[in-house]
C-alpha atoms as a PDB file:
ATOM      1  CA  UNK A   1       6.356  -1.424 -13.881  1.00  0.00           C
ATOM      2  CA  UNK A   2       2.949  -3.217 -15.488  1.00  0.00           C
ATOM      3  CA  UNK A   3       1.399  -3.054 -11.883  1.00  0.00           C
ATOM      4  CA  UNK A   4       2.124   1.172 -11.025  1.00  0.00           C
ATOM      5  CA  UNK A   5       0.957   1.765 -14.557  1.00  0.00           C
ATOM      6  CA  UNK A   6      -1.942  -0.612 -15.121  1.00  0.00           C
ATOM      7  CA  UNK A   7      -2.867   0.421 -11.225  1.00  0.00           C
ATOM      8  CA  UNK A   8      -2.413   3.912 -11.527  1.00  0.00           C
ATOM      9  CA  UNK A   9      -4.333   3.689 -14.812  1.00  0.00           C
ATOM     10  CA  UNK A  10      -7.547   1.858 -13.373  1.00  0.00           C
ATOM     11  CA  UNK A  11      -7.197   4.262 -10.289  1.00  0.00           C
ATOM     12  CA  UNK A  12      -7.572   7.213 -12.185  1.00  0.00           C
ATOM     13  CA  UNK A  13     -10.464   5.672 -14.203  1.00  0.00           C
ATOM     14  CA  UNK A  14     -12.638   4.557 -11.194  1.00  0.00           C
ATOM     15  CA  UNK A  15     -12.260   7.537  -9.342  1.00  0.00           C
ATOM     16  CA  UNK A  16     -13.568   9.585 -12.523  1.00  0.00           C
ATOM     17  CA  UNK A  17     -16.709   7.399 -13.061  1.00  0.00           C
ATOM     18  CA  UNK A  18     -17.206   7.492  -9.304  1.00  0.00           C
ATOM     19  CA  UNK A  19     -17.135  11.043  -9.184  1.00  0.00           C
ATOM     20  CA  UNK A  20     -19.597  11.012 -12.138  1.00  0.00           C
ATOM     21  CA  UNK A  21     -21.892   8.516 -10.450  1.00  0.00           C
ATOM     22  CA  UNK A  22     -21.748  10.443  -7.800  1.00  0.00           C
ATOM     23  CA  UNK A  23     -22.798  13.435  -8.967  1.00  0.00           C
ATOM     24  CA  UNK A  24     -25.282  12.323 -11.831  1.00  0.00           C
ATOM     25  CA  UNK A  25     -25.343  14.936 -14.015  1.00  0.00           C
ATOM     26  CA  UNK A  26     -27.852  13.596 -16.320  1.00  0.00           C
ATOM     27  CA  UNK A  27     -30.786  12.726 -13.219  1.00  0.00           C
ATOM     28  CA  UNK A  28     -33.726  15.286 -12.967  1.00  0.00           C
ATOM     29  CA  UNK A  29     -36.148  15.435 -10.421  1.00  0.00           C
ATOM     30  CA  UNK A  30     -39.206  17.198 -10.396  1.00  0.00           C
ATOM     31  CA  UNK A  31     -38.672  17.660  -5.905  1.00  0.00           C
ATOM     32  CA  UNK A  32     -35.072  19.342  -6.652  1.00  0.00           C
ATOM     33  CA  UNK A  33     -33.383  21.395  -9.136  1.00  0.00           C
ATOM     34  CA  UNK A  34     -29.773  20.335  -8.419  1.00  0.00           C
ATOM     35  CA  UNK A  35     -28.878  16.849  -9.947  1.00  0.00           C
ATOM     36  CA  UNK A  36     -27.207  15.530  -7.218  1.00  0.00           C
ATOM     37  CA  UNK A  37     -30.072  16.092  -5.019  1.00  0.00           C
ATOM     38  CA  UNK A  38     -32.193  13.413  -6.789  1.00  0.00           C
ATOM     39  CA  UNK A  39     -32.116   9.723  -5.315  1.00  0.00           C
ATOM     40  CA  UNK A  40     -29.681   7.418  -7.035  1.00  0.00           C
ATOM     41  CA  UNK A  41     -31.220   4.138  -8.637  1.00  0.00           C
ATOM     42  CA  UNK A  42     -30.025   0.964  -7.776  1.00  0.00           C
ATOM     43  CA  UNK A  43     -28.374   0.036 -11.048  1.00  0.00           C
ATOM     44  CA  UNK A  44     -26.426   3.487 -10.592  1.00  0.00           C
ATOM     45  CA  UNK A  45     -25.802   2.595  -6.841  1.00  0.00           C
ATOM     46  CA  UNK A  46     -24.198  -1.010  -8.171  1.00  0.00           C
ATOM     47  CA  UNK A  47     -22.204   1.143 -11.111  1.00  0.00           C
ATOM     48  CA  UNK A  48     -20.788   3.370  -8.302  1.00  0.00           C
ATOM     49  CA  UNK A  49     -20.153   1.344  -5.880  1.00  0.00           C
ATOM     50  CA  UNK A  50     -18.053  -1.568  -8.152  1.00  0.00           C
ATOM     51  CA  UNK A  51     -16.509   1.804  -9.139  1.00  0.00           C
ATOM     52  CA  UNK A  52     -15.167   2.361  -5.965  1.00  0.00           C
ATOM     53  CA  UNK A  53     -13.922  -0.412  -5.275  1.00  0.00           C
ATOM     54  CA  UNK A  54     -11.869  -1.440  -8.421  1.00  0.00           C
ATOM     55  CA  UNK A  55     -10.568   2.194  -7.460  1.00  0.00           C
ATOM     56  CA  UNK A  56      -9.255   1.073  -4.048  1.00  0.00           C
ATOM     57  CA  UNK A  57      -8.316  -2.419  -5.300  1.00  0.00           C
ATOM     58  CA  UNK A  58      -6.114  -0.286  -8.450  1.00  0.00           C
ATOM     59  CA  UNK A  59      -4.687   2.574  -5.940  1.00  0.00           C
ATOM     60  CA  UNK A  60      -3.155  -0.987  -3.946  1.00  0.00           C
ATOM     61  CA  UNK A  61      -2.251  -2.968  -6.885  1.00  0.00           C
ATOM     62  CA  UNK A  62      -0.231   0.817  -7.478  1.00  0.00           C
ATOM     63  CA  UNK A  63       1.030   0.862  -4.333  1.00  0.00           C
ATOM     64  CA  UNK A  64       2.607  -2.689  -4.150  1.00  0.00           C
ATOM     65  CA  UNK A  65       3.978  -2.525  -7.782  1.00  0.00           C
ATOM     66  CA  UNK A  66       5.696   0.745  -6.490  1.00  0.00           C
ATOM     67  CA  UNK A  67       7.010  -1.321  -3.142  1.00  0.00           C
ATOM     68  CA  UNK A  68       8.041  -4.198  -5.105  1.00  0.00           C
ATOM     69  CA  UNK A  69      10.292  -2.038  -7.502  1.00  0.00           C
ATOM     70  CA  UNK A  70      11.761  -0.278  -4.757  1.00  0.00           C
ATOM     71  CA  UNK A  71      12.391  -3.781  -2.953  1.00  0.00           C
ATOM     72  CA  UNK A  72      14.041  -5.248  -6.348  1.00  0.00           C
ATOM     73  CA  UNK A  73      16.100  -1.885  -7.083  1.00  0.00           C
ATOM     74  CA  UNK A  74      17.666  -2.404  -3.771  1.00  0.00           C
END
């Protein structure tokens, strides 16, 4: 039950701050008026990407917890 929760949990988490990352709300740029049209620096690039992936690595860690409780419940 630890793994869906804690898995689901992170999941949720890095999806939001990817979808924050991605969008940058708080970037100006004097070439665009949109936010998201400004280039992303690297430190934001690193943020967003290790973002992603502990998204990914939490939606499988859900996924197997889920498996495994259906395997045991058998």
């Amino acid at each position: 039950m630890a793994l869906i929760i804690g898995g689901s949990t992170l999941a949720v988490i890095g999806a939001v701050v990817s979808f924050i990352y991605f969008l940058q709300p708080w970037r100006t740029c004097p070439d665009d008026d949109a936010s998201a049209g400004c280039p992303m620096l690297p430190d934001d690039a690193a943020i967003l990407t290790a973002a992603m992936i502990v998204t990914v690595l939490a939606t499988a860690m859900a996924v197997v917890g889920t498996a495994s409780r259906k395997r045991h419940s058998d």
